[in-house]
N, C-alpha and C. Protein backbone atom coordinates (compact mmCIF):
# COMPACT_ATOMS: atom_id res chain seq x y z
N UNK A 1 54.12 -13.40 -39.85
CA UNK A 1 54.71 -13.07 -38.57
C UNK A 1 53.64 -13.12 -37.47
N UNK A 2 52.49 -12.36 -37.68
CA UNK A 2 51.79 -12.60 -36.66
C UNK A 2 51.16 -13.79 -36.15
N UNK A 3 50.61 -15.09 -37.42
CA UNK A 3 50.74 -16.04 -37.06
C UNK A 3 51.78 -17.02 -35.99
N UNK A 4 52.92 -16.30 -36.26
CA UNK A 4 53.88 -17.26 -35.36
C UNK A 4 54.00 -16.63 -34.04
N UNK A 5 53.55 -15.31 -34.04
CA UNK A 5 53.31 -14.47 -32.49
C UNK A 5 52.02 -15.39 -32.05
N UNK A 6 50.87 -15.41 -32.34
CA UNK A 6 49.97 -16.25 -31.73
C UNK A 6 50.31 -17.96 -31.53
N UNK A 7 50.78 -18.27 -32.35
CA UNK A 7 50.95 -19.73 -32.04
C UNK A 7 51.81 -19.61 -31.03
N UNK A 8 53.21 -19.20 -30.65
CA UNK A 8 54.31 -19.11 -29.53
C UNK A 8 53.09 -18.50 -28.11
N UNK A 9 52.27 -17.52 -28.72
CA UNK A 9 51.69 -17.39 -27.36
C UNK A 9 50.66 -18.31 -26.81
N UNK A 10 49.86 -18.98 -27.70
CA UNK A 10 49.22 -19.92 -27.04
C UNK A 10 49.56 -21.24 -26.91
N UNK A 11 51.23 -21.52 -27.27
CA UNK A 11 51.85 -22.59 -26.52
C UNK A 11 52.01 -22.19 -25.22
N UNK A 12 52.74 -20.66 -24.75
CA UNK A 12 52.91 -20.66 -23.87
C UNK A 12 52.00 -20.55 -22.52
N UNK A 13 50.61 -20.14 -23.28
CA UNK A 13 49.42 -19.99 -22.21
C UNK A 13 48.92 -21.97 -22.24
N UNK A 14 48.89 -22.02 -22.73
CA UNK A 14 48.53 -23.72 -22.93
C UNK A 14 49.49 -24.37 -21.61
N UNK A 15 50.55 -24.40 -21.69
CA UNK A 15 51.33 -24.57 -20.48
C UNK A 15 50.92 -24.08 -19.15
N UNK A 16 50.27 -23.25 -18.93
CA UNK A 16 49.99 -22.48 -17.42
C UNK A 16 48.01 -22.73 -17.17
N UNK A 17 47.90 -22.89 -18.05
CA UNK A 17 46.48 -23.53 -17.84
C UNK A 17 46.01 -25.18 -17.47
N UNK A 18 45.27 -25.05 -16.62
CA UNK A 18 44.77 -26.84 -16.03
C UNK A 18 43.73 -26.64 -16.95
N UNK A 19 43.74 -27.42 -18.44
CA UNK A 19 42.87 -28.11 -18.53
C UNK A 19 41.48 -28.92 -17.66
N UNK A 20 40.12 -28.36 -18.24
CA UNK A 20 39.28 -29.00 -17.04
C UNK A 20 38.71 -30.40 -17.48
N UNK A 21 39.48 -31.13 -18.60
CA UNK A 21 38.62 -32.36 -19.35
C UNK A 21 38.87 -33.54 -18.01
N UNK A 22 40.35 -33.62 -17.47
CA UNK A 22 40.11 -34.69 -15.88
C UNK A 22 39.27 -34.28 -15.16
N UNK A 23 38.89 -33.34 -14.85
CA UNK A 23 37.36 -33.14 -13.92
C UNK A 23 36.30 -33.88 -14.35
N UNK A 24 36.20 -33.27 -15.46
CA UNK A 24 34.98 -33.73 -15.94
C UNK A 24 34.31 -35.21 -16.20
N UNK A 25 35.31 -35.77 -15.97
CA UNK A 25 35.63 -37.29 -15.80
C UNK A 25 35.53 -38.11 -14.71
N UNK A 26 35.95 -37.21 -13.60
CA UNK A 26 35.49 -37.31 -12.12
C UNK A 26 34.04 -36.77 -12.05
N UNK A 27 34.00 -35.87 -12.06
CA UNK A 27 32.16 -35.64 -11.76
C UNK A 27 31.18 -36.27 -12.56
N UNK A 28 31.67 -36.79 -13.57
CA UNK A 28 30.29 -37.44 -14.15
C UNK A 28 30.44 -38.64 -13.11
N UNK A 29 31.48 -39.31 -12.95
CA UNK A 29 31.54 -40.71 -12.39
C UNK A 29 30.82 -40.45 -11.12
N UNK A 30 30.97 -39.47 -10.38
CA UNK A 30 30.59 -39.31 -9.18
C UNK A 30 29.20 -38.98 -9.38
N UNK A 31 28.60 -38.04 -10.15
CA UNK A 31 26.94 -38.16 -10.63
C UNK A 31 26.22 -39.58 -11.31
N UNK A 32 27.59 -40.64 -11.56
CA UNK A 32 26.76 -41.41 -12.63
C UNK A 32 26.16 -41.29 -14.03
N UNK A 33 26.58 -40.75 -14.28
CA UNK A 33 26.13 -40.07 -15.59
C UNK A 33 26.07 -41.18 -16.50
N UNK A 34 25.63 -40.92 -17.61
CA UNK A 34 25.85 -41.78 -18.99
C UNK A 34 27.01 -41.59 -20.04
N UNK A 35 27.59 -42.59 -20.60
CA UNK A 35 28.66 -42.30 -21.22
C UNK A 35 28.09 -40.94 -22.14
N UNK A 36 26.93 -40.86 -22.90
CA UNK A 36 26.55 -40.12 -23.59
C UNK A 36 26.88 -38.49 -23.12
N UNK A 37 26.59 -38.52 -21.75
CA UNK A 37 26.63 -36.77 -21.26
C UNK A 37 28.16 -36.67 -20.95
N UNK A 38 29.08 -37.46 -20.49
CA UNK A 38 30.43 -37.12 -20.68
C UNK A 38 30.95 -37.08 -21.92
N UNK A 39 30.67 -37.58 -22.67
CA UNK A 39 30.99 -37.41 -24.07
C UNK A 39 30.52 -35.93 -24.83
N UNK A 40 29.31 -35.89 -24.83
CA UNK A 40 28.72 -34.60 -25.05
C UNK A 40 29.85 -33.90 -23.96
N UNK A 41 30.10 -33.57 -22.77
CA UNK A 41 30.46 -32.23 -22.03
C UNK A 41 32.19 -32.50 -22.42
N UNK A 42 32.62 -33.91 -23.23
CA UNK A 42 33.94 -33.57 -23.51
C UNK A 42 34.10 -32.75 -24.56
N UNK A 43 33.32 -32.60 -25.36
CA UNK A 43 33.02 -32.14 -26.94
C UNK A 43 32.53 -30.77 -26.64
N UNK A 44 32.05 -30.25 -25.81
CA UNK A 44 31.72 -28.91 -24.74
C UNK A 44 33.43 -28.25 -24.80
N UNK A 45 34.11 -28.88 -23.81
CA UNK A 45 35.56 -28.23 -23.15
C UNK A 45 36.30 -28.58 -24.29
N UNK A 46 36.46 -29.26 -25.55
CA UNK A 46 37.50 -28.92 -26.62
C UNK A 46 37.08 -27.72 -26.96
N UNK A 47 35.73 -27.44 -27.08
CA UNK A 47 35.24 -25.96 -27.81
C UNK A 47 35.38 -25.05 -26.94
N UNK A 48 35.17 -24.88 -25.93
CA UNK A 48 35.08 -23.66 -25.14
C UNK A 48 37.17 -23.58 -24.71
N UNK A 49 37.71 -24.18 -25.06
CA UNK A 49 39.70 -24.64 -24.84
C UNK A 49 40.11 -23.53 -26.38
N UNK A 50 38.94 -23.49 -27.35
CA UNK A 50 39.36 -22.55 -28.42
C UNK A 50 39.21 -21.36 -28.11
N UNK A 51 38.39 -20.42 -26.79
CA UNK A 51 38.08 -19.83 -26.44
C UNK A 51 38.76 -18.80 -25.58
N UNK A 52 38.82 -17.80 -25.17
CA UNK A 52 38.91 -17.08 -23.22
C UNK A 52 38.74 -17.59 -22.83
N UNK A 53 37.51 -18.58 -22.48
CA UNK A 53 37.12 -19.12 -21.20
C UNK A 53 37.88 -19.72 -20.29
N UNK A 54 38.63 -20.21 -20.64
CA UNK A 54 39.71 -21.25 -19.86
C UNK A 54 40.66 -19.96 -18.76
N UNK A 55 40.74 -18.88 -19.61
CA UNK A 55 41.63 -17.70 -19.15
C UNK A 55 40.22 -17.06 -17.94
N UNK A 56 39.20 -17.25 -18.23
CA UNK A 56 37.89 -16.18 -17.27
C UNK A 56 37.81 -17.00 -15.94
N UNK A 57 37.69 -18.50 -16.29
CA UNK A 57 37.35 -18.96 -15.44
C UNK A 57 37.99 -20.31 -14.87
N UNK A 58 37.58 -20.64 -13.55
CA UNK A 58 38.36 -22.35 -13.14
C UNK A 58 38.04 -23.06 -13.76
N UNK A 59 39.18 -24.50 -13.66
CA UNK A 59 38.72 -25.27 -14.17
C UNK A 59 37.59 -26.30 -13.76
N UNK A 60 37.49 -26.08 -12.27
CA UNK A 60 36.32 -26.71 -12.25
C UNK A 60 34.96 -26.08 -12.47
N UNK A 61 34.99 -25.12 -12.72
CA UNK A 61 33.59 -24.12 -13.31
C UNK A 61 33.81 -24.33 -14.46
N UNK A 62 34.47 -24.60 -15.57
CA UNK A 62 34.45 -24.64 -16.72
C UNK A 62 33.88 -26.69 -16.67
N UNK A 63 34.23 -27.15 -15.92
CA UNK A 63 33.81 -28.32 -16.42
C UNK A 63 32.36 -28.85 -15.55
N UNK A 64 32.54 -28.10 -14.36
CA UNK A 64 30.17 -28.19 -13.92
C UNK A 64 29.49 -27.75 -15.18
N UNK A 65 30.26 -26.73 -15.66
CA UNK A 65 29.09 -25.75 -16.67
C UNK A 65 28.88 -26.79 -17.83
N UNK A 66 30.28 -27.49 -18.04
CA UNK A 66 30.24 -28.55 -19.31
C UNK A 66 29.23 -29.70 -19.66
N UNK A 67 29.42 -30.61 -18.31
CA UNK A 67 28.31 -30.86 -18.06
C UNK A 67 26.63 -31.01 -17.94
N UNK A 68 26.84 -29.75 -17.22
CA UNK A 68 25.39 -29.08 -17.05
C UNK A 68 24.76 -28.88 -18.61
N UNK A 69 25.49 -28.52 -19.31
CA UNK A 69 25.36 -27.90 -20.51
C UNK A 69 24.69 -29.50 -21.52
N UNK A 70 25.74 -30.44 -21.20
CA UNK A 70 25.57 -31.59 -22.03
C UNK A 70 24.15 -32.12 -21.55
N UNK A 71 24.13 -32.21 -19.88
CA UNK A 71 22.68 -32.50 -19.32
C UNK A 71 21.67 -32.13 -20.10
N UNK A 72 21.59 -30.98 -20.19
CA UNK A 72 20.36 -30.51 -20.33
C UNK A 72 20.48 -30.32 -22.31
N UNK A 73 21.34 -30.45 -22.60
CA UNK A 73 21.24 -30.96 -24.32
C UNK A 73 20.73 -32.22 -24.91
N UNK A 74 20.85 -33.04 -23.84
CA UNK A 74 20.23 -34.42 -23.79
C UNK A 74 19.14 -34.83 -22.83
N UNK A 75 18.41 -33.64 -22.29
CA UNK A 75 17.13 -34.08 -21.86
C UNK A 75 17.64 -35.05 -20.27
N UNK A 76 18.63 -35.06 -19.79
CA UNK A 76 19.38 -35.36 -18.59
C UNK A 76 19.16 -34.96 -17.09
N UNK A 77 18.11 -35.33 -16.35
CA UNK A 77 18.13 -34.45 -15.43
C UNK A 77 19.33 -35.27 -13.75
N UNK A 78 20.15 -33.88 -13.82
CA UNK A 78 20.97 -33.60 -12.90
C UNK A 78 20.36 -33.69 -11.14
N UNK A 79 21.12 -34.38 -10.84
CA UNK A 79 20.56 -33.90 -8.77
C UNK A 79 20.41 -32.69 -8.67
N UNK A 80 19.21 -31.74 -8.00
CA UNK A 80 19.25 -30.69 -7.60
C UNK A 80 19.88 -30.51 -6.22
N UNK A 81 19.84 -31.60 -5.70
CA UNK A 81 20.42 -31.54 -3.89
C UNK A 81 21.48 -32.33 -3.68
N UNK A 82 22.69 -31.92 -2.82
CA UNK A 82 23.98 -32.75 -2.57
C UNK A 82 22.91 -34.53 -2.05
N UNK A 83 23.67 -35.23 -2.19
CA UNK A 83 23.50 -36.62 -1.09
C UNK A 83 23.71 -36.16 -0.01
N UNK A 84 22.75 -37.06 0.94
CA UNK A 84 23.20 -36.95 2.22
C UNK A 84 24.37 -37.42 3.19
């Protein structure tokens, strides 16, 4: 029973949540990134989607952090300053 209480509830939270994996797809493109660090920060947001996190925070903070995260797992260094 309680199994089928959690599964019904995280269909229904699954529904009301934006996924942040289309972001993350946009900002690498827009940083340029390497297929490698979007790949890494997609493999980031399936894991942290098993989580709260998705419930703590936006989705676009969940997918900078993804990123950021993959960056610097791969020795990646990120712009510190917007373009002009």
């Amino acid at each position: 029973v309680e199994r089928h209480i959690l599964r019904e509830m995280g269909f229904a939270i699954g529904q009301l949540l934006e996924p942040p994996h289309k972001l993350v797809l946009q900002y690498a493109a827009v940083l340029e990134c390497p297929k490698e660090i979007t790949q890494k920060a997609w493999g980031f947001l399936n894991d942290a989607m098993r989580t709260t996190v998705c419930c703590q925070f936006e989705p676009n903070i969940i997918a900078v952090a993804g990123i950021s995260l993959a960056a610097r797992t791969l020795n990646f260094p990120l712009p510190q300053e917007p373009d002009p």
